[in-house]
Protein backbone atom coordinates (compact mmCIF):
# COMPACT_ATOMS: atom_id res chain seq x y z
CA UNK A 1 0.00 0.00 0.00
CA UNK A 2 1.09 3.25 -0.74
CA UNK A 3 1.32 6.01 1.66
CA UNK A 4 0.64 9.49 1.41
CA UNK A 5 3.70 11.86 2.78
CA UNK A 6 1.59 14.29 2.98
CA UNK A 7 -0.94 12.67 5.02
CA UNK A 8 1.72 11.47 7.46
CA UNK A 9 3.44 14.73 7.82
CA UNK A 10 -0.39 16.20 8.97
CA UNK A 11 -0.87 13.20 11.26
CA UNK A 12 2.42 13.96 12.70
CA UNK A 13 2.03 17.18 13.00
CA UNK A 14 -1.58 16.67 14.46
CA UNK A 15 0.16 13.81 17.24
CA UNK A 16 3.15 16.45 18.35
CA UNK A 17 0.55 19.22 18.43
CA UNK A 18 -1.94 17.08 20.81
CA UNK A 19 1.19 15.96 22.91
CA UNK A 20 2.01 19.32 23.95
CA UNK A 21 -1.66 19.88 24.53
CA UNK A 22 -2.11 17.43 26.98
CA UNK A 23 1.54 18.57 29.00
CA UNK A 24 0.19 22.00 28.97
CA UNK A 25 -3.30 21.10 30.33
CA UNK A 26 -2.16 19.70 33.42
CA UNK A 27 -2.93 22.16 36.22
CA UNK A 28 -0.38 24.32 38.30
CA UNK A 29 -0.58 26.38 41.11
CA UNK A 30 0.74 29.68 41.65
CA UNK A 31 0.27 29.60 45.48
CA UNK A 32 1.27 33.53 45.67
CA UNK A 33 3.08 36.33 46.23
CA UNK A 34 4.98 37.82 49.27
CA UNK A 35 5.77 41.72 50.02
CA UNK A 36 9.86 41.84 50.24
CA UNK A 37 12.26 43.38 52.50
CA UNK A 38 9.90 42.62 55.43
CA UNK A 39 12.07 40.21 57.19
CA UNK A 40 11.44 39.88 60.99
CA UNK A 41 14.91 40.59 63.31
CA UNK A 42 14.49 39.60 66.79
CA UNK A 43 17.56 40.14 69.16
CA UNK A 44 16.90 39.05 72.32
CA UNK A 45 17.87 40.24 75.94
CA UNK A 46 17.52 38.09 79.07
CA UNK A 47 14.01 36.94 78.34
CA UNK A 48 12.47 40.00 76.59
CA UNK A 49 13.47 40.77 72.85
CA UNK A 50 13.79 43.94 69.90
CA UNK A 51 11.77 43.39 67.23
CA UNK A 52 12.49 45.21 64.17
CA UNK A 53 11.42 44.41 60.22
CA UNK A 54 12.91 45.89 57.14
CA UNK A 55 15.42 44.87 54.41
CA UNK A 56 17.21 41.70 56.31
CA UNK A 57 18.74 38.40 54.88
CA UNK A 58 17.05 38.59 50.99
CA UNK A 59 18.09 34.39 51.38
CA UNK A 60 15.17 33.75 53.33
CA UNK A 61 12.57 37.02 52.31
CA UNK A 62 10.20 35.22 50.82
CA UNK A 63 8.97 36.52 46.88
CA UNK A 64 6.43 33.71 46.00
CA UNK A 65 5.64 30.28 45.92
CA UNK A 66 4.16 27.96 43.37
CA UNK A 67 3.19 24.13 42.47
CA UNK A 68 3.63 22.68 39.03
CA UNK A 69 2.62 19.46 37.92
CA UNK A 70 4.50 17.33 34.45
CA UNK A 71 3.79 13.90 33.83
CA UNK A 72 3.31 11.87 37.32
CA UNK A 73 5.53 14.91 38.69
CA UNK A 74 4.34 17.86 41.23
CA UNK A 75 7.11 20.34 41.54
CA UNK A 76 7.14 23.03 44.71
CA UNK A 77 9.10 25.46 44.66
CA UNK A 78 9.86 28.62 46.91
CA UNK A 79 11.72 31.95 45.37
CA UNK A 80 13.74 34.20 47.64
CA UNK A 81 15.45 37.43 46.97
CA UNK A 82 18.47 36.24 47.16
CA UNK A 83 19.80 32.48 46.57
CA UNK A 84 18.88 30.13 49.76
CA UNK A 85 21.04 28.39 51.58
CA UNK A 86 20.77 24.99 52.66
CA UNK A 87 23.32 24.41 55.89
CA UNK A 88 22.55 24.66 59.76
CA UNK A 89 22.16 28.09 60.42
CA UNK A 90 19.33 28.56 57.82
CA UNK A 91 15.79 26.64 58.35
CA UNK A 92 12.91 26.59 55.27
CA UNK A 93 9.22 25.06 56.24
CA UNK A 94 6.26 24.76 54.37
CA UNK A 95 2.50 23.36 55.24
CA UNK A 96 -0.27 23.02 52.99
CA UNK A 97 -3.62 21.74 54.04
CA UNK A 98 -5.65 20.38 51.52
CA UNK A 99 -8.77 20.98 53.61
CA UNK A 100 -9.55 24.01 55.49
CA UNK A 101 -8.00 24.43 58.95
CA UNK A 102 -6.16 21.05 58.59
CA UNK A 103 -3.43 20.27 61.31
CA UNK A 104 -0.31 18.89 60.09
CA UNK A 105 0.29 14.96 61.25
CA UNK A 106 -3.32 14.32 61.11
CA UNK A 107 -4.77 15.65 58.45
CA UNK A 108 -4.69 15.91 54.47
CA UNK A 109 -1.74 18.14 52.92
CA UNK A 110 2.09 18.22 51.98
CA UNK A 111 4.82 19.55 54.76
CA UNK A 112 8.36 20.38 53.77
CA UNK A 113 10.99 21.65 55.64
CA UNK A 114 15.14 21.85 55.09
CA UNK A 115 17.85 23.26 57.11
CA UNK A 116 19.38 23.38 60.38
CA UNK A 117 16.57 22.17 62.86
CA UNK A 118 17.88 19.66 65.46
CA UNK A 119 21.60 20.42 64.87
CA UNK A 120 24.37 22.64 63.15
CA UNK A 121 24.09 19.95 60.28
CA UNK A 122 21.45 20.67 57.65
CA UNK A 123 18.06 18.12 57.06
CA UNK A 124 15.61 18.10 54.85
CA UNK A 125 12.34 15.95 55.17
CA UNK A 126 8.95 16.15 53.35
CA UNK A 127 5.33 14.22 53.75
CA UNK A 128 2.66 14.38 51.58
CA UNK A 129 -1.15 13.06 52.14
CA UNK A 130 -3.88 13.26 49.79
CA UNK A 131 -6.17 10.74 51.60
CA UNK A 132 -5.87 10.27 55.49
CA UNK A 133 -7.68 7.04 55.14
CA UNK A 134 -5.60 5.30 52.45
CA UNK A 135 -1.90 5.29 53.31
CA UNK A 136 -1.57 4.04 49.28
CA UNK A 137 -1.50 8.14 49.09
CA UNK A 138 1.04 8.90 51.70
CA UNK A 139 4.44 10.07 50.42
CA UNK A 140 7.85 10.91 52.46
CA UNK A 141 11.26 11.56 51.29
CA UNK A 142 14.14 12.90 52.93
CA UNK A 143 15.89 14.17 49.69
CA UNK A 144 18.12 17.92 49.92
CA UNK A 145 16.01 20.92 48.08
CA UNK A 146 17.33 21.77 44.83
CA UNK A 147 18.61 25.01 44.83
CA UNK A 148 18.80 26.81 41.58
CA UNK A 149 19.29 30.64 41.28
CA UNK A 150 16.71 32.34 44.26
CA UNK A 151 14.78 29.19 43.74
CA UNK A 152 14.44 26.23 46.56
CA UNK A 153 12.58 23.51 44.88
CA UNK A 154 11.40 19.40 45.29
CA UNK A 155 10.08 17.43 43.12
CA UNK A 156 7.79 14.76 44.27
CA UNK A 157 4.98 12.27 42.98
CA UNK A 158 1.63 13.34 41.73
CA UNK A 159 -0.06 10.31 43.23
CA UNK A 160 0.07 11.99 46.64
CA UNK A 161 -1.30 15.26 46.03
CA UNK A 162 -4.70 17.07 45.87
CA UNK A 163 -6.08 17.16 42.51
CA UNK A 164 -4.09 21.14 41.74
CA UNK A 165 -7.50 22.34 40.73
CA UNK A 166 -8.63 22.18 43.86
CA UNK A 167 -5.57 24.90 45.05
CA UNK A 168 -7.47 27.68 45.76
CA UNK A 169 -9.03 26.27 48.27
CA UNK A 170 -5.48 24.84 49.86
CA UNK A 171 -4.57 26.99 53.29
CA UNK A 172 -0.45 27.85 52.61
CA UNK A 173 1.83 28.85 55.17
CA UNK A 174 5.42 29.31 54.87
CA UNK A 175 8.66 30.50 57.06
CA UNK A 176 12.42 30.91 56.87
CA UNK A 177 14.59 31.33 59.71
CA UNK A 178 18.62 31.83 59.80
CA UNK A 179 20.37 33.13 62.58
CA UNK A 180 23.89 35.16 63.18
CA UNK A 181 25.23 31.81 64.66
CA UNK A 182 22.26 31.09 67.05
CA UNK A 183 20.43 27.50 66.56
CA UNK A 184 17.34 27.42 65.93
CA UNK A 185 16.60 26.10 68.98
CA UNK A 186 17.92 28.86 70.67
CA UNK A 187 17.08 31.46 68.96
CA UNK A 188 13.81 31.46 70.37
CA UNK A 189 14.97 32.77 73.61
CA UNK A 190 18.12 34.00 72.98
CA UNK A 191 20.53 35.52 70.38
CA UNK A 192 20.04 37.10 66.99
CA UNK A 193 17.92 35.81 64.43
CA UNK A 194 15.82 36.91 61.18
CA UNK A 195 12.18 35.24 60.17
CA UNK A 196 9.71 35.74 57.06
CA UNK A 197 6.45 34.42 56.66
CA UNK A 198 3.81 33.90 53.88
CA UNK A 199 1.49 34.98 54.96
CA UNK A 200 2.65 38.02 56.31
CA UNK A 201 0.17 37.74 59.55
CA UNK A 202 1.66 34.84 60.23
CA UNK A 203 3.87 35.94 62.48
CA UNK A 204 3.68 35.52 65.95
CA UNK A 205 6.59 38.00 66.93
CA UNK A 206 5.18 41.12 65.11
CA UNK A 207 3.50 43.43 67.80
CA UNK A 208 1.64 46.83 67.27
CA UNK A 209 5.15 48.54 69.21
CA UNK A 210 8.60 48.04 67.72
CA UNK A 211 10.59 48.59 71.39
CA UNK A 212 10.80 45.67 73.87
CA UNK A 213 8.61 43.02 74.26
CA UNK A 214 8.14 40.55 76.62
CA UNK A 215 8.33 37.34 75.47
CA UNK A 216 4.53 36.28 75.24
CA UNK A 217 4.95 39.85 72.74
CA UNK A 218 1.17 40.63 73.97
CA UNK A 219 -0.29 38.93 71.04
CA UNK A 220 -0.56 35.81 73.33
CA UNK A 221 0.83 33.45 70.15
CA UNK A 222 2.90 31.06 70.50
CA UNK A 223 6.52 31.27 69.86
CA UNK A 224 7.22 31.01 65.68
CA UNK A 225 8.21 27.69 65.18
CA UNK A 226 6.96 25.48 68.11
CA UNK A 227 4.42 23.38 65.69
CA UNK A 228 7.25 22.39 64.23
CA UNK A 229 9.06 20.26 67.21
CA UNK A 230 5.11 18.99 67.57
CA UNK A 231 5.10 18.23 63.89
CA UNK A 232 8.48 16.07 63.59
CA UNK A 233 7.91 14.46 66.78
CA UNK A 234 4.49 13.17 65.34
CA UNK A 235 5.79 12.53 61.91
CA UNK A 236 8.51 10.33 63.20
CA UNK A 237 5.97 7.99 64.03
CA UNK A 238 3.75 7.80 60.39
CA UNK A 239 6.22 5.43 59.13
CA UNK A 240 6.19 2.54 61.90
CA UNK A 241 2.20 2.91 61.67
CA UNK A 242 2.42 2.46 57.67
CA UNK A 243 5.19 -0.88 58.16
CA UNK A 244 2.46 -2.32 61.02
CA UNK A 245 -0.42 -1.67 58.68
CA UNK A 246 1.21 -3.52 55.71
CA UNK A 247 2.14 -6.37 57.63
């Protein structure tokens, strides 16, 4: 039988054209934006601290933050104003709840963090959980960011996300910490040390004064960072729950 060049340069063209189609119909997320040069700096004093915002450490002020999907692939990423840095002195979280007011350890959504959180070496760890009552959707990994540029990324599988249609209904909230040689343990009572959030009234140090404040900084909040010690400590025990149910 004789074929028709021209017929299979059109079908070609048709099957390339489609191809892209499909790639470029798969949803992503721009999760949003975040106001620059407001980073937090707290410098402590006995057990009171300064507060004082403005144009600090552009590696952890926060620009914007977005999820892509390619393939079986979900991609977030995190921009900065300045490249991050992944090492001990420098701490980047993230929580997203897939349903509104979700907690993280219990309920549906993906939690990321890398840095310098239990030591002066740097970690990274992520979970992700579309469905709290199949653990076929649960995801973790312990792989390093990839930093490229001002951009802190992973990329993870689509199997254990929310459908990304469904993002603007997805509560985000995201901090970065470093520190001018303070832990991050104790740079909540002591030291120097610079925070951003997204959102911005996330914050649980900023205060209507910009003097001294005590350390309960009259908001009554608690102290940036304590959900996540409660978060790893809970997430440490996901995985020996997921071995016993799949025995």
């Amino acid at each position: 039988m004789k074929i028709n060049k021209r017929h299979m340069t059109i079908g070609s063209f048709l099957l390339l054209f489609l191809s892209i189609t499909v790639v470029s119909a798969f949803p992503n997320a721009t999760i949003g934006t975040d106001s620059t040069n407001d980073v937090e700096r707290i410098s402590w004093s006995q057990l009171s601290y300064d507060y004082d915002n403005g144009d600090y450490k552009d590696d952890i002020d926060i620009v914007s933050a977005a999820v892509e999907g390619s393939g079986d692939q979900v991609t977030l990423s995190i921009t900065f104003q300045a490249a991050p840095v992944f090492d001990g002195t420098h701490l980047y979280w993230v929580w997203i709840s897939f349903v509104t007011d979700g907690e993280q350890g219990s309920d549906a959504g993906a939690w990321f963090y890398a840095g310098g959180f239990e030591s002066g070496s740097a970690e990274a760890f992520w979970w992700i959980w579309k469905d709290t009552t199949d653990f076929g959707t649960f995801g973790t990994g312990d792989d390093d960011p990839v930093i490229a540029g001002n951009n802190l990324s992973w990329v993870t599988n689509s199997t254990y996300w929310d459908n990304l249609g469904n993002s603007g209904n997805w509560e985000v909230a995201i901090w970065a910490w470093t520190s001018d040689g303070t832990s991050f343990a104790a740079s909540a009572t002591s030291g120097v040390s610079y925070w951003d959030y997204y959102p911005n009234d996330d914050s649980a140090w900023e205060s209507d004064a910009t003097t001294t404040e005590e350390i309960s900084n009259g908001n009554g909040d608690e102290i940036p960072g304590f959900e996540l010690f409660v978060s790893i400590a809970t997430l440490t025990v996901i995985p020996i729950l997921i071995k016993k149910r799949r025995k």
